[in-house]
C-alpha atoms as a PDB file:
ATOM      1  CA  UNK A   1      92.065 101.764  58.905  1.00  0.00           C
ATOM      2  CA  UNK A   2      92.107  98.573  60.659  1.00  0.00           C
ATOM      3  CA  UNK A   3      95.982  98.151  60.216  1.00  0.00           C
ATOM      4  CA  UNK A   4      96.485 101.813  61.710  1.00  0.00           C
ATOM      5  CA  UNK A   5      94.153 100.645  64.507  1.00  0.00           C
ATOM      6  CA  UNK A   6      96.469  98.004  65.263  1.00  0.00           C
ATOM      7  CA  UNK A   7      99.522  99.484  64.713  1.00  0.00           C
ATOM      8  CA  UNK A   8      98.402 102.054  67.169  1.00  0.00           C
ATOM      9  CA  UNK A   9      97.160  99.596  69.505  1.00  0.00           C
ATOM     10  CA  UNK A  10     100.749  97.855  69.411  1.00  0.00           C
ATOM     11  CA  UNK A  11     102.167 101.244  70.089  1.00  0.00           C
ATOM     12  CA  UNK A  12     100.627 102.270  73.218  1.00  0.00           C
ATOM     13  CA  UNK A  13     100.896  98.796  74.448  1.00  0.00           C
ATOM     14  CA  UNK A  14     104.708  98.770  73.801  1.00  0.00           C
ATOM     15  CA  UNK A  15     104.777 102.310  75.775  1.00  0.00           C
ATOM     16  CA  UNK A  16     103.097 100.867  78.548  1.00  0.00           C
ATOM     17  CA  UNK A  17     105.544  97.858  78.821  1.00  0.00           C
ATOM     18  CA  UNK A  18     108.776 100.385  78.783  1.00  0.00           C
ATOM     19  CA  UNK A  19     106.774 102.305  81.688  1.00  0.00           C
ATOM     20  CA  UNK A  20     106.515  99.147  83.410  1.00  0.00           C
ATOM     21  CA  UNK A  21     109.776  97.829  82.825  1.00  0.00           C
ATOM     22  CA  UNK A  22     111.071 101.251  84.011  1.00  0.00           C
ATOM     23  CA  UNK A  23     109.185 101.905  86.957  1.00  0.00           C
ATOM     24  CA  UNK A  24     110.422  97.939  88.440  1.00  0.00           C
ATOM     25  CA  UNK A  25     114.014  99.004  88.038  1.00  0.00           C
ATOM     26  CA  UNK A  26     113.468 102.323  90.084  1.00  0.00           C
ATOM     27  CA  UNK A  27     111.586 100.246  92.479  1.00  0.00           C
ATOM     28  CA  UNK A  28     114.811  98.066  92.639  1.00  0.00           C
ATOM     29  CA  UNK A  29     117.106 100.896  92.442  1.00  0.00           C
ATOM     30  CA  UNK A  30     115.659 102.866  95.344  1.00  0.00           C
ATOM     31  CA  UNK A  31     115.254  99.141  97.906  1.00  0.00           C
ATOM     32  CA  UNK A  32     119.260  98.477  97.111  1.00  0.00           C
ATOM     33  CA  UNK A  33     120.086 101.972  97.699  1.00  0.00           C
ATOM     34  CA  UNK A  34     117.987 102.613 101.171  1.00  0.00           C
ATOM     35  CA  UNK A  35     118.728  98.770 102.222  1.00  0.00           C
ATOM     36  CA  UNK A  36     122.311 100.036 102.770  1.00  0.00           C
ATOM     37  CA  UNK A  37     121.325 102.756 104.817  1.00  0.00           C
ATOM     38  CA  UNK A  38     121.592 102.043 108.723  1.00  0.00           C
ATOM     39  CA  UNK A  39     118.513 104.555 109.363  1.00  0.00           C
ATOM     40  CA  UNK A  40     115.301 102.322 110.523  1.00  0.00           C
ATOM     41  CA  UNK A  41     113.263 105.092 109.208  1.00  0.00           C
ATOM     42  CA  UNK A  42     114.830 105.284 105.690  1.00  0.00           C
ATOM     43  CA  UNK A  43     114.505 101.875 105.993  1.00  0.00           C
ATOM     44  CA  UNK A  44     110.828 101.391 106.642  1.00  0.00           C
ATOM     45  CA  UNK A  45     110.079 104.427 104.179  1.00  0.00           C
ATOM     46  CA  UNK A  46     111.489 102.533 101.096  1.00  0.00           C
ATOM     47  CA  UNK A  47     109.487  99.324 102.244  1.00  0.00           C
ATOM     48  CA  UNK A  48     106.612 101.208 102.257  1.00  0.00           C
ATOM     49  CA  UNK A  49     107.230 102.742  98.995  1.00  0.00           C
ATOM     50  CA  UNK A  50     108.111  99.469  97.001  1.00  0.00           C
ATOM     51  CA  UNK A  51     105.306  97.715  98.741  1.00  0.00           C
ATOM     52  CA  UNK A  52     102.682 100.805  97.287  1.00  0.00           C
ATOM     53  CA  UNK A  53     104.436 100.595  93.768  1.00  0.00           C
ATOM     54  CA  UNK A  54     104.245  97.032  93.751  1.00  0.00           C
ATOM     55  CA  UNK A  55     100.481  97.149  93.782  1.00  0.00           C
ATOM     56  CA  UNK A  56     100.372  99.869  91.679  1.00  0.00           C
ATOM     57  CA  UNK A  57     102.504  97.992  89.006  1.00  0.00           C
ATOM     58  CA  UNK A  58     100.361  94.649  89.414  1.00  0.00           C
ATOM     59  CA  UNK A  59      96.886  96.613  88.571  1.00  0.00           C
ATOM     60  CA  UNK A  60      99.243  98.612  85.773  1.00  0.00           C
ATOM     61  CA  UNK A  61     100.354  95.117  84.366  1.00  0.00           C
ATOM     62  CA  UNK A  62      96.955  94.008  84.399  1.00  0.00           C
ATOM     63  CA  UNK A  63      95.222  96.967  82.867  1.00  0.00           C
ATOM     64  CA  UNK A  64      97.988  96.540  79.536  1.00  0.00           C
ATOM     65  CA  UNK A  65      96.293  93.078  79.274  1.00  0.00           C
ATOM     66  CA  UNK A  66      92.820  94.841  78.786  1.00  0.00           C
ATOM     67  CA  UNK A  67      93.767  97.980  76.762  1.00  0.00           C
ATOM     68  CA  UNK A  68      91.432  97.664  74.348  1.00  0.00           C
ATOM     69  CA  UNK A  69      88.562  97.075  77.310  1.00  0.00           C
ATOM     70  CA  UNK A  70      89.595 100.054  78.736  1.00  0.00           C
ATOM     71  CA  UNK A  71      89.677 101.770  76.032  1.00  0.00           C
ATOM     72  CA  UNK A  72      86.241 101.231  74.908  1.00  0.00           C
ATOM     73  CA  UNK A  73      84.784 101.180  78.364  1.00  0.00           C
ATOM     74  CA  UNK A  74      86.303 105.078  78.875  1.00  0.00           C
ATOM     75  CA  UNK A  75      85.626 106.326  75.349  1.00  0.00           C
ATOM     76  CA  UNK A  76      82.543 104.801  74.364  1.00  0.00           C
ATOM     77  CA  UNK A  77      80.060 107.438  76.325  1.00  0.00           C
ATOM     78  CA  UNK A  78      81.732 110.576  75.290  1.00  0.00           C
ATOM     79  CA  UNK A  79      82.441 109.117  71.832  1.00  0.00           C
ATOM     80  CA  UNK A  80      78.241 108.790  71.722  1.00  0.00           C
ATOM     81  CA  UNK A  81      77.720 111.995  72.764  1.00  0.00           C
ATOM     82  CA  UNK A  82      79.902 113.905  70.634  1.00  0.00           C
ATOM     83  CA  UNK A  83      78.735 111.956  67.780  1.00  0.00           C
ATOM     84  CA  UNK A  84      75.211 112.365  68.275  1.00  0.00           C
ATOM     85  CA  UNK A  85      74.768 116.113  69.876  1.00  0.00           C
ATOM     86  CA  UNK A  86      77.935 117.370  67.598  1.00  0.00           C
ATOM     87  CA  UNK A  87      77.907 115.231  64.375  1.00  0.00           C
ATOM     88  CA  UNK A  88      74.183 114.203  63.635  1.00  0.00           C
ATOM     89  CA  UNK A  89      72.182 117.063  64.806  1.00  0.00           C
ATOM     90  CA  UNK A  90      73.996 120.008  63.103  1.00  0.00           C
ATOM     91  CA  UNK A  91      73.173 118.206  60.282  1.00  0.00           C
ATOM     92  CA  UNK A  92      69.679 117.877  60.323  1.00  0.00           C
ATOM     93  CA  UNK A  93      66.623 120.189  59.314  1.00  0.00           C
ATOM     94  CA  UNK A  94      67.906 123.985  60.063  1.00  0.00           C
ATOM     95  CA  UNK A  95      71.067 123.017  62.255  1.00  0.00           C
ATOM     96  CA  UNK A  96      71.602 122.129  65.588  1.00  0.00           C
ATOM     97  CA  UNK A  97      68.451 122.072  68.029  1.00  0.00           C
ATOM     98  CA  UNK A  98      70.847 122.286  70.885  1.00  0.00           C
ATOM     99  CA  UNK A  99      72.331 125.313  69.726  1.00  0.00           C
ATOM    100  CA  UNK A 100      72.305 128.001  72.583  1.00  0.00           C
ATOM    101  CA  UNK A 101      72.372 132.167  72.005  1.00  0.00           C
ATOM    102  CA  UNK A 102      75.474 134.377  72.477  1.00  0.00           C
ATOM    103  CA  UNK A 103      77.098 132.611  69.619  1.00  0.00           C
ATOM    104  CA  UNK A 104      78.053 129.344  71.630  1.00  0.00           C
ATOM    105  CA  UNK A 105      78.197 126.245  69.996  1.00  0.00           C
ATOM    106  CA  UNK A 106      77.134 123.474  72.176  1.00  0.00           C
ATOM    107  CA  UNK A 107      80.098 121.025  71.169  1.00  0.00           C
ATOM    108  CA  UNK A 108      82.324 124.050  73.360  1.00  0.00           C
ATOM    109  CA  UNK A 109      79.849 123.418  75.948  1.00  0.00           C
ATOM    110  CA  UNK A 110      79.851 120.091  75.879  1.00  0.00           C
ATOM    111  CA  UNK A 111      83.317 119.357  75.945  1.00  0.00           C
ATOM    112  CA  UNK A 112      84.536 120.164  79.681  1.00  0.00           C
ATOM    113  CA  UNK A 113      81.146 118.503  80.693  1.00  0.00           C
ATOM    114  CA  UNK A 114      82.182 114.952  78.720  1.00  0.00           C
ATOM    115  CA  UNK A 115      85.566 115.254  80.111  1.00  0.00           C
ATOM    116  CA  UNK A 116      84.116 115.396  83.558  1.00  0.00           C
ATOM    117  CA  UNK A 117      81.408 112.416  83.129  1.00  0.00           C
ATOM    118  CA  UNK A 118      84.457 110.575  81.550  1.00  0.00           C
ATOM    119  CA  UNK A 119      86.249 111.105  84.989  1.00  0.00           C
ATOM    120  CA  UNK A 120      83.564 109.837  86.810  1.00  0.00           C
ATOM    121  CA  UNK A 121      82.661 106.862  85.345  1.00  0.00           C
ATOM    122  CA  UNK A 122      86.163 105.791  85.160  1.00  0.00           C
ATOM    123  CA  UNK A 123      87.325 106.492  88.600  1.00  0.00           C
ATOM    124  CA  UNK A 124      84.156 104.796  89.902  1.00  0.00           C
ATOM    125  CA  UNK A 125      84.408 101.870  87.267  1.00  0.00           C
ATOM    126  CA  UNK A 126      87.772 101.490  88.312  1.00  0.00           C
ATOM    127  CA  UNK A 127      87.303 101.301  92.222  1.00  0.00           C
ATOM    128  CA  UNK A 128      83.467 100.066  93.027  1.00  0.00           C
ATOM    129  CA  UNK A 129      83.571  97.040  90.440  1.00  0.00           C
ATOM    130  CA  UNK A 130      86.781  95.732  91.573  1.00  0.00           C
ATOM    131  CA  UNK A 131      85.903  96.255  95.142  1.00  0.00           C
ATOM    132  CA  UNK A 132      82.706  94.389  94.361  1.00  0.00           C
ATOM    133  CA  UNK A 133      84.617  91.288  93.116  1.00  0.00           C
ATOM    134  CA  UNK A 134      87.236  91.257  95.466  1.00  0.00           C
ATOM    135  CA  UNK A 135      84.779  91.617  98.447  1.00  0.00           C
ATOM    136  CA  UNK A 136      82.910  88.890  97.244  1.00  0.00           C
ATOM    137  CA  UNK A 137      83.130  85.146  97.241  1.00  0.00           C
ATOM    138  CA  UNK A 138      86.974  84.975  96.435  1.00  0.00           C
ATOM    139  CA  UNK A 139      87.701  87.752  99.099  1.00  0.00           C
ATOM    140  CA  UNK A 140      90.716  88.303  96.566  1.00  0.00           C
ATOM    141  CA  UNK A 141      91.166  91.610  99.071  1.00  0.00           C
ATOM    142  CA  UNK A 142      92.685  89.274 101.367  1.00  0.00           C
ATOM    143  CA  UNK A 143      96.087  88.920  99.280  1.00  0.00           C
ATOM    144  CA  UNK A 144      96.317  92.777  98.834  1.00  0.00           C
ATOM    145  CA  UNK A 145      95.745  93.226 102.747  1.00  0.00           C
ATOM    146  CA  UNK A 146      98.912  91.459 102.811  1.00  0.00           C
ATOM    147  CA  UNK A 147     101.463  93.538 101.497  1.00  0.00           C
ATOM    148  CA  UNK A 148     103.662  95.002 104.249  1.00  0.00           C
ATOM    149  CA  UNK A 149     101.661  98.145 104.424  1.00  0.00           C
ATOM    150  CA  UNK A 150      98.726  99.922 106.583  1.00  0.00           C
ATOM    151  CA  UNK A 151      95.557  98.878 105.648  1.00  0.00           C
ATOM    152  CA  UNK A 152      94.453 102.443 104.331  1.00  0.00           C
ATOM    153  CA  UNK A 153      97.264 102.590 102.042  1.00  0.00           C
ATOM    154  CA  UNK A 154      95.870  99.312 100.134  1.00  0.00           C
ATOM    155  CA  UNK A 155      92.688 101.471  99.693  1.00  0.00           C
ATOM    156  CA  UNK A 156      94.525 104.749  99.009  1.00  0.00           C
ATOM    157  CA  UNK A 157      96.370 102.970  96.120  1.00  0.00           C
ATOM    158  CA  UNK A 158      93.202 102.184  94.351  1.00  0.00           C
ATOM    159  CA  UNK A 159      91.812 105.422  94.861  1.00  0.00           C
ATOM    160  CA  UNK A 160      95.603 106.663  92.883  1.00  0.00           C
ATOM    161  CA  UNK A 161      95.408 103.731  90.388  1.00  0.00           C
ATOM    162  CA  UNK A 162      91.882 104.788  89.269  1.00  0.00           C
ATOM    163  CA  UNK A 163      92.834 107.957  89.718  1.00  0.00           C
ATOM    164  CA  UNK A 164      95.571 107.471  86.675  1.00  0.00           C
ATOM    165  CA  UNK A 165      92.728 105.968  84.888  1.00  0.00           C
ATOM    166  CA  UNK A 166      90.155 108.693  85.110  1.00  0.00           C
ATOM    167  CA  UNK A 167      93.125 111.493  83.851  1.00  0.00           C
ATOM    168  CA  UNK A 168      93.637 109.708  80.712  1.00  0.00           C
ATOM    169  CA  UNK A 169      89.728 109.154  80.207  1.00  0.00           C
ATOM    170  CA  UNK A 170      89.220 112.773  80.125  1.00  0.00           C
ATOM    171  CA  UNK A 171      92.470 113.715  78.166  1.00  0.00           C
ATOM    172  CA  UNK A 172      91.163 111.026  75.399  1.00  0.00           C
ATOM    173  CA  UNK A 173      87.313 113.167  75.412  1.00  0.00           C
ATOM    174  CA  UNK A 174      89.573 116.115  73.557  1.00  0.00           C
ATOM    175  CA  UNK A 175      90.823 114.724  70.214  1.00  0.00           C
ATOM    176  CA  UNK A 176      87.643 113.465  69.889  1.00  0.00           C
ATOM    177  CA  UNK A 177      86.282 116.600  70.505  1.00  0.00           C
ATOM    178  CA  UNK A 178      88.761 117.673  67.989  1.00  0.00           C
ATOM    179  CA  UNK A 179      87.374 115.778  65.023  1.00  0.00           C
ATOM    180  CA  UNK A 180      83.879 114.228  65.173  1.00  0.00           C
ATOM    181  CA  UNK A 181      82.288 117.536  65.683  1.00  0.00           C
ATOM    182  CA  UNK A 182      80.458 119.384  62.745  1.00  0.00           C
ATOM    183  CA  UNK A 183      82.040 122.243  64.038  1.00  0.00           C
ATOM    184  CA  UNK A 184      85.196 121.005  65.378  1.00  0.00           C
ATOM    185  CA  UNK A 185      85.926 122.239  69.351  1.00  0.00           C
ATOM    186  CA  UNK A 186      89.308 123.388  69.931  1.00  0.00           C
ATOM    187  CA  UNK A 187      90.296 124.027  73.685  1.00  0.00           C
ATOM    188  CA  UNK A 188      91.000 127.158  75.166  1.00  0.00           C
ATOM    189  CA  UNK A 189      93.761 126.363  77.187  1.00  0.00           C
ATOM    190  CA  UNK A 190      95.355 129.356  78.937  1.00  0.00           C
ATOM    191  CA  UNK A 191      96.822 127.760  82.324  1.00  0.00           C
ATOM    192  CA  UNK A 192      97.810 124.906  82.474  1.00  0.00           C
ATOM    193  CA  UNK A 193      98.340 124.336  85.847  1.00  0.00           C
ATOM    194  CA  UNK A 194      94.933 125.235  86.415  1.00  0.00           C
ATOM    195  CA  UNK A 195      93.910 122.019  84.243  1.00  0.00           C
ATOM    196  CA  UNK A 196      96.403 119.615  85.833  1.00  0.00           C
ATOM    197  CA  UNK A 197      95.232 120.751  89.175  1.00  0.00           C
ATOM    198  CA  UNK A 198      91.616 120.280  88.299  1.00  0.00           C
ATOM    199  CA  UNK A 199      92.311 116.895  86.770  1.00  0.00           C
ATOM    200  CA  UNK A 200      94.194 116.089  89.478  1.00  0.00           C
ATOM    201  CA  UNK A 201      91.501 116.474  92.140  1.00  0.00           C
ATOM    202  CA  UNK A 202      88.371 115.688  90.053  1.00  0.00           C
ATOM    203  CA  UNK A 203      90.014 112.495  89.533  1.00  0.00           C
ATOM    204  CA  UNK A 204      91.055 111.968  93.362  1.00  0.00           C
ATOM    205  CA  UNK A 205      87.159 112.901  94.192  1.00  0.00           C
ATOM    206  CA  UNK A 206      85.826 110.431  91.751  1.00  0.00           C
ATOM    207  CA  UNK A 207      87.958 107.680  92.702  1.00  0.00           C
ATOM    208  CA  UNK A 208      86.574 108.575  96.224  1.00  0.00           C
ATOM    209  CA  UNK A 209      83.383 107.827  95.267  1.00  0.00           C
ATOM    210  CA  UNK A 210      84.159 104.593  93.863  1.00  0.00           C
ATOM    211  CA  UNK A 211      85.272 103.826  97.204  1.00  0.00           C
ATOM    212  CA  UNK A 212      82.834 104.569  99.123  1.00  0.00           C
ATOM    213  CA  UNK A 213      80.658 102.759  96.540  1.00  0.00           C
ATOM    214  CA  UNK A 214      82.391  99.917  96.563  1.00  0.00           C
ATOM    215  CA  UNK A 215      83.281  99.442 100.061  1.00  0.00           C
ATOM    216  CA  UNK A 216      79.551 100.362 101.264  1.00  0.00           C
ATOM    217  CA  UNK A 217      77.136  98.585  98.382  1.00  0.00           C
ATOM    218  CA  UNK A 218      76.387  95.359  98.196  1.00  0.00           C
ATOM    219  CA  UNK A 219      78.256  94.024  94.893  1.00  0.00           C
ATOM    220  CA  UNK A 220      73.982  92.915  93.719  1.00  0.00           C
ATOM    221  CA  UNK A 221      73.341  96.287  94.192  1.00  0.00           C
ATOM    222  CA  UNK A 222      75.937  97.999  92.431  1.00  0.00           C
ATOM    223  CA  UNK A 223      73.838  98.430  89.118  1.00  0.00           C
ATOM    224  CA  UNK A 224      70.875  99.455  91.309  1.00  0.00           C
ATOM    225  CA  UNK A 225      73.730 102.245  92.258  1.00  0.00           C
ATOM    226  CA  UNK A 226      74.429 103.118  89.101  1.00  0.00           C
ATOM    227  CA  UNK A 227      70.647 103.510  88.315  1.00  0.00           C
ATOM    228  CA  UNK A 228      69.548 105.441  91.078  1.00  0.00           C
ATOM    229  CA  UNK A 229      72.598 107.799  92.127  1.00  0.00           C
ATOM    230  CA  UNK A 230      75.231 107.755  89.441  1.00  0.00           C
ATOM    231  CA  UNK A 231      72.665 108.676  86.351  1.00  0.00           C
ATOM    232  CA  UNK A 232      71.101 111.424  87.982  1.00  0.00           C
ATOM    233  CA  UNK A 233      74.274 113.372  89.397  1.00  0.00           C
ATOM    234  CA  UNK A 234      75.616 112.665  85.858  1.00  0.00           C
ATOM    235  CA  UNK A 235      72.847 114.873  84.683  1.00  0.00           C
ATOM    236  CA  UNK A 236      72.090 117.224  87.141  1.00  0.00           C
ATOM    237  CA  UNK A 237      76.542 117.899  87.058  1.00  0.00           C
ATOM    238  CA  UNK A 238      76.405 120.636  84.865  1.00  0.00           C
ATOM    239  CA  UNK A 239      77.686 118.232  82.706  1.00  0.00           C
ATOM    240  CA  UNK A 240      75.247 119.861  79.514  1.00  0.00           C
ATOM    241  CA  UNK A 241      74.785 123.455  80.950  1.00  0.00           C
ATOM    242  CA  UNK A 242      77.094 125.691  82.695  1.00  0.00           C
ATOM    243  CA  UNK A 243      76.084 126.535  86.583  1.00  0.00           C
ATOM    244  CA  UNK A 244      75.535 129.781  85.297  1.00  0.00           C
ATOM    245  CA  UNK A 245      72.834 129.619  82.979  1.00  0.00           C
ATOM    246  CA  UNK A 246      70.555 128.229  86.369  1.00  0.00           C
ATOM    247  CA  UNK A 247      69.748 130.996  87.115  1.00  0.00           C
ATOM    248  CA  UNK A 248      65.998 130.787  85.713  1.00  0.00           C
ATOM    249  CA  UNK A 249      65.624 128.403  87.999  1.00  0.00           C
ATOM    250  CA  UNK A 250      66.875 129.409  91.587  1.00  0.00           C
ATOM    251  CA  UNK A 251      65.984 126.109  93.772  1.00  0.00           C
ATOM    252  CA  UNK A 252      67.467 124.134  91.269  1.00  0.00           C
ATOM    253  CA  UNK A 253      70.653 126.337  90.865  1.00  0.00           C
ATOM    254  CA  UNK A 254      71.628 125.919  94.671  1.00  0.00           C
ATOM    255  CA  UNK A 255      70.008 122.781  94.904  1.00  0.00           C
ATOM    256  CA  UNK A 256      72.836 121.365  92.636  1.00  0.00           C
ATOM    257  CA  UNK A 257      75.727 122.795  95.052  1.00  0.00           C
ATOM    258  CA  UNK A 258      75.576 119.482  96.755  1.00  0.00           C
ATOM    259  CA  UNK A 259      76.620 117.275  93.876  1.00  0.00           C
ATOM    260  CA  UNK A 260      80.266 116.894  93.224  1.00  0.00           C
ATOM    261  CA  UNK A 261      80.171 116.510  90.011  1.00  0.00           C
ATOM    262  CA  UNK A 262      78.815 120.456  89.468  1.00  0.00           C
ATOM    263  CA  UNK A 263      82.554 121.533  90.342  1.00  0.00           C
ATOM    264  CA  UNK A 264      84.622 118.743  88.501  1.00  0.00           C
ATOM    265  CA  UNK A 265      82.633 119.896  85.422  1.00  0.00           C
ATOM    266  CA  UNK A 266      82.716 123.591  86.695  1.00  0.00           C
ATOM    267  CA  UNK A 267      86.364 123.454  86.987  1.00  0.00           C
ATOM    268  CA  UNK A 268      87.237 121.944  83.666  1.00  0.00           C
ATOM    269  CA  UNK A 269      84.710 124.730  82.071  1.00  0.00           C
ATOM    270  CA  UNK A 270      87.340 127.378  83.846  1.00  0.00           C
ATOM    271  CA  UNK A 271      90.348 125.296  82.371  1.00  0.00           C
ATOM    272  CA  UNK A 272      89.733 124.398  79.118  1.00  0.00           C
ATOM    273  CA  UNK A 273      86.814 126.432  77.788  1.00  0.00           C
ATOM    274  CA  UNK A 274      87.187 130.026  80.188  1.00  0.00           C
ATOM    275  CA  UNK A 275      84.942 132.130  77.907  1.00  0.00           C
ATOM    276  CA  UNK A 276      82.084 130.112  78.699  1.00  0.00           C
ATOM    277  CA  UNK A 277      80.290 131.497  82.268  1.00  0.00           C
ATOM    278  CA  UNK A 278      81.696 129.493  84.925  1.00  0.00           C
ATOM    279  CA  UNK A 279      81.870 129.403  88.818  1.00  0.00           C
ATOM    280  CA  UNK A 280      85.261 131.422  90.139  1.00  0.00           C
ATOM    281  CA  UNK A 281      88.289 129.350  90.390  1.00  0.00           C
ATOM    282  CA  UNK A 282      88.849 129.202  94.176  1.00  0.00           C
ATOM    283  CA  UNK A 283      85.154 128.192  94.766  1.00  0.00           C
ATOM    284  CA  UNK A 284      85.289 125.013  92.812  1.00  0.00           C
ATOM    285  CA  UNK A 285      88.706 124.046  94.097  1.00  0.00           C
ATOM    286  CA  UNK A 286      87.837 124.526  97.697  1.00  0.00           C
ATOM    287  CA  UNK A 287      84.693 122.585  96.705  1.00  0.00           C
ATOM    288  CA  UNK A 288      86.996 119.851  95.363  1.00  0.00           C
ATOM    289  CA  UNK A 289      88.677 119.156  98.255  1.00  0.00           C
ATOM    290  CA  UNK A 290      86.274 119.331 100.663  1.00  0.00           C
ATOM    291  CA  UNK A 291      84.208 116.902  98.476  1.00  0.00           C
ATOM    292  CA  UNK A 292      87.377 114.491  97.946  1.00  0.00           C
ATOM    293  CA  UNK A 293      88.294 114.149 102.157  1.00  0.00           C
ATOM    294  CA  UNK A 294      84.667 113.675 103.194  1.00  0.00           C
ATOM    295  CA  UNK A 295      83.966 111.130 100.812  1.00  0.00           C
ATOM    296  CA  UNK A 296      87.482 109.437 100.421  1.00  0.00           C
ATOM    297  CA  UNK A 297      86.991 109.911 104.870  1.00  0.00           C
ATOM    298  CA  UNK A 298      83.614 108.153 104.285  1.00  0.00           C
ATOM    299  CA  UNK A 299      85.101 105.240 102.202  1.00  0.00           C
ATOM    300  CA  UNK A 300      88.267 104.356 103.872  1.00  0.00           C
ATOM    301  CA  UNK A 301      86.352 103.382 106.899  1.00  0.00           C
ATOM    302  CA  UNK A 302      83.506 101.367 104.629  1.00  0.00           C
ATOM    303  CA  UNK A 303      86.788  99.888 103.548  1.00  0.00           C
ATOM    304  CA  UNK A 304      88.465  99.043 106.846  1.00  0.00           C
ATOM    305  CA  UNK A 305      84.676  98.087 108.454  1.00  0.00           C
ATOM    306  CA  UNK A 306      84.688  95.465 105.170  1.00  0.00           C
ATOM    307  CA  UNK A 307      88.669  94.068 105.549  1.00  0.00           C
ATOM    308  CA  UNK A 308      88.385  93.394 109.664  1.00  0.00           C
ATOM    309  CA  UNK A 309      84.871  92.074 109.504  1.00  0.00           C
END
């Protein structure tokens, strides 16, 4: 087991490299081919875009040296989860306590819910910590701010970067979905560009967060954050339940509207797992983006009010 772990480990890493070592020759390619062009514009455009990609590739090249952090730091919650809601309690006394009516098996239920907390922690794991370091005593954001690029692009490359980070956390939630269940989940996938869309923007909105999080908090406060705000959302996100079933419970069912994390985990119900109740399609993508300008609006000036103080 442990040599397949490694192998695998070696693998991925290797893939990563050749995605590296591809994406610095297009970066190459594309400055040699618009340095030749006479148009400013074409000119400024492809220093813009090599400037972007080369901060993107630094925090890519970093992130290959902590795989195995990441990893662990993205899997670790859902893996939990699964194992204890899907694996242990099935098996004890009568079956599952969890277990819901209608013929539902709560690992179904579960599954878009854990994809959505693993989106969330990683996007603002992947934003607000760094942020908190490179605010701090090193004021490491300093070198970034010098790349030949508008300030909001530094922060809108983060936002992206965790972004990346957040879409494979939740893509990693299904094969273990897949196999540590009792009753193993399989997705109901019937479009798919329903799913990438939903991904796309739940990952966009929870890199938001991180930003305004990290740009906003003081970097001693960030666990007080995590205490106080980020548990709570977490479990009042639909992230166990579907929005539907509320409906006992009226205040609480509208009350929830304001947390973002009620459509991320809405919206991957409607993708992956569409015979469970869910909220209609449009809803939770309007919801989305509304949620994802305010708050990435919100953090980009924390950010700027943080750089130019």
């Amino acid at each position: 087991m442990n040599n397949i772990r490694l192998k695998l480990g070696r693998f991925l890493k290797t893939l990563l490299e050749m995605f590296l070592q591809d994406m610095e020759a297009l970066t190459r390619y594309l400055d040699h081919r618009i340095s030749g062009s006479p148009d400013s514009v074409a000119l400024e455009a492809g220093i813009f875009f090599k400037a972007f990609w080369g901060l993107f590739l630094r925090d890519l090249r970093v992130l290959t040296r902590e795989f195995l952090p990441f990893v662990l730091r993205v899997g670790m919650q859902p893996l939990l989860f699964l194992f204890v809601f899907t694996f242990i309690l099935p098996r004890m006394g009568n079956g599952n306590p969890m277990a819901v009516g209608g013929g539902v098996d709560f690992g179904t239920i579960l599954l878009p819910g854990l994809m959505a907390v693993a989106i969330m922690f990683s996007g603002i794991a992947g934003v607000a910590l760094p942020l908190s370091s490179e605010f701090g005593i090193t004021r490491e954001i300093d070198d970034r701010v010098m790349c030949p690029l508008p300030l909001w692009t530094v922060a809108l490359e983060k936002v992206c970067f965790s972004a990346m980070q957040s879409i494979v956390a939740a893509l990693l939630v299904i094969p273990m979905a897949r196999y540590i269940p009792a009753v193993p989940v399989r997705a109901d996938i019937h479009n798919w560009f329903l799913l990438a869309l939903v991904l796309v923007l739940a990952s966009l909105l929870a890199g938001s967060l991180g930003l305004v999080i990290g740009s906003t908090v003081n970097p001693k406060q960030i666990g007080l954050v995590f205490s106080i705000i980020v548990v709570p959302i977490t479990f009042l996100g639909c992230v166990y339940y579907p929005w539907a079933w509320l409906r006992t419970i009226p205040w609480l069912k509208y009350g929830v509207l304001f947390n973002p994390i009620v459509y991320m985990s809405e919206g991957l119900r409607a993708a992956v797992t569409p015979s469970i109740a869910h909220m209609p399609w449009w809803a939770i993508l309007v919801a989305l983006l509304f949620f994802t300008a305010a708050l990435g609006r919100w953090g980009l000036r924390g950010f700027l009010g943080r750089v130019l103080s």
